[in-house]
C-alpha atoms as a PDB file:
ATOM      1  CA  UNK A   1     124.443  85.483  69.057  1.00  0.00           C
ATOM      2  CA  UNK A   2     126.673  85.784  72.151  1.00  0.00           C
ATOM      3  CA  UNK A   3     125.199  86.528  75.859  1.00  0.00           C
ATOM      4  CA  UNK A   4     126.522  89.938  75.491  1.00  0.00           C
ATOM      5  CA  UNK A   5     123.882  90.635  72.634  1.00  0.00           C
ATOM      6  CA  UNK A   6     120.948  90.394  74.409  1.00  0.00           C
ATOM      7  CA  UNK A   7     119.920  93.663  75.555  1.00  0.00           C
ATOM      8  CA  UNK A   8     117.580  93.690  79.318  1.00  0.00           C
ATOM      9  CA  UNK A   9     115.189  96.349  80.139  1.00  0.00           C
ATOM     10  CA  UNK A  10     113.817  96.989  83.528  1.00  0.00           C
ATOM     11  CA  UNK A  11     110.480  99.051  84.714  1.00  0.00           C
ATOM     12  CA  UNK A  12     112.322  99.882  88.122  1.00  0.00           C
ATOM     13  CA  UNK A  13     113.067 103.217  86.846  1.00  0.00           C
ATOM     14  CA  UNK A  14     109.630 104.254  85.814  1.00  0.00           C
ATOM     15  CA  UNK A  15     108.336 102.755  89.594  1.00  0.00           C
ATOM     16  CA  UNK A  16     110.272 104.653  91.343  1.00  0.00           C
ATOM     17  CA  UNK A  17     108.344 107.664  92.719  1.00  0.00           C
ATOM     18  CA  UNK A  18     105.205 105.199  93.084  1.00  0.00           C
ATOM     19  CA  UNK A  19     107.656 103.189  95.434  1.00  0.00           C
ATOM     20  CA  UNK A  20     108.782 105.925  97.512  1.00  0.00           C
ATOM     21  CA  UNK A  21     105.391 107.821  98.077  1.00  0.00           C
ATOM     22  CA  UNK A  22     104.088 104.030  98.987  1.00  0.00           C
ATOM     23  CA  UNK A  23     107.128 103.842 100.855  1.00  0.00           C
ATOM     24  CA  UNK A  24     106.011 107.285 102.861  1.00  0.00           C
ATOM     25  CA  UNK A  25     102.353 106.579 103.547  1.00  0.00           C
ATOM     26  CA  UNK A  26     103.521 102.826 105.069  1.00  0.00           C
ATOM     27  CA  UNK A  27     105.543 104.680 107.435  1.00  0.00           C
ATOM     28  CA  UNK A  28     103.299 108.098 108.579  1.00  0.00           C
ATOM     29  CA  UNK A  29     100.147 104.906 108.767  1.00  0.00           C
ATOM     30  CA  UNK A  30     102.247 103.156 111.345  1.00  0.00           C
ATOM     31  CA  UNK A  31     103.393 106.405 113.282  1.00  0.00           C
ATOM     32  CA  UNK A  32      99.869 107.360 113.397  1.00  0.00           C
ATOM     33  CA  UNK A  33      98.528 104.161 114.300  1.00  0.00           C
ATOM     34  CA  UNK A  34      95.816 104.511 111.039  1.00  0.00           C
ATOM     35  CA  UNK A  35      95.430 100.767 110.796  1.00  0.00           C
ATOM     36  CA  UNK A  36      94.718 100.276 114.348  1.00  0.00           C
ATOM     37  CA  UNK A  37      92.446 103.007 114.183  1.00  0.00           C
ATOM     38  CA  UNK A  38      90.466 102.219 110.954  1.00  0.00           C
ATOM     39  CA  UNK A  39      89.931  98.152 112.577  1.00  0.00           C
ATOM     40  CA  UNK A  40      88.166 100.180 115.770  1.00  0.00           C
ATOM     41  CA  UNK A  41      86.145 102.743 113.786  1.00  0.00           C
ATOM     42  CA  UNK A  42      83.509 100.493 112.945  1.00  0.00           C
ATOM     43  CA  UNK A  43      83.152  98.593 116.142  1.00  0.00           C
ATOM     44  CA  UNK A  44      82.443 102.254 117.305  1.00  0.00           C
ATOM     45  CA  UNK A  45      85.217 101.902 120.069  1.00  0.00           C
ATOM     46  CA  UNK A  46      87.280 105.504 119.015  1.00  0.00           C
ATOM     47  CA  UNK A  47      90.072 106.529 121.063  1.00  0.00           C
ATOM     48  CA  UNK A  48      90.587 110.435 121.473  1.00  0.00           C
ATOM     49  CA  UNK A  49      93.956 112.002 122.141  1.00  0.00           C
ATOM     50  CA  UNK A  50      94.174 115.412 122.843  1.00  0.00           C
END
């Protein structure tokens, strides 16, 4: 059995969508400033922009 026999198999393809939609949330939660927002919430100190 040679190195060229051994066959490798990856679960990056079948991730891939999961990684991108993460990928999308990450980024639309830091435009938005959810995380920031979500610590205040329950300190009751809300911050309205309109």
């Amino acid at each position: 059995m040679t190195a060229s026999d051994i066959e490798v198999l990856s679960c990056a393809p079948g991730f891939r969508y999961l990684v991108a939609e993460m990928t999308l949330g990450l980024i639309l939660s830091g435009v938005r400033s959810a995380v920031d927002e979500h610590e205040r919430f329950p300190r009751g100190v809300v911050r309205v922009d309109c």
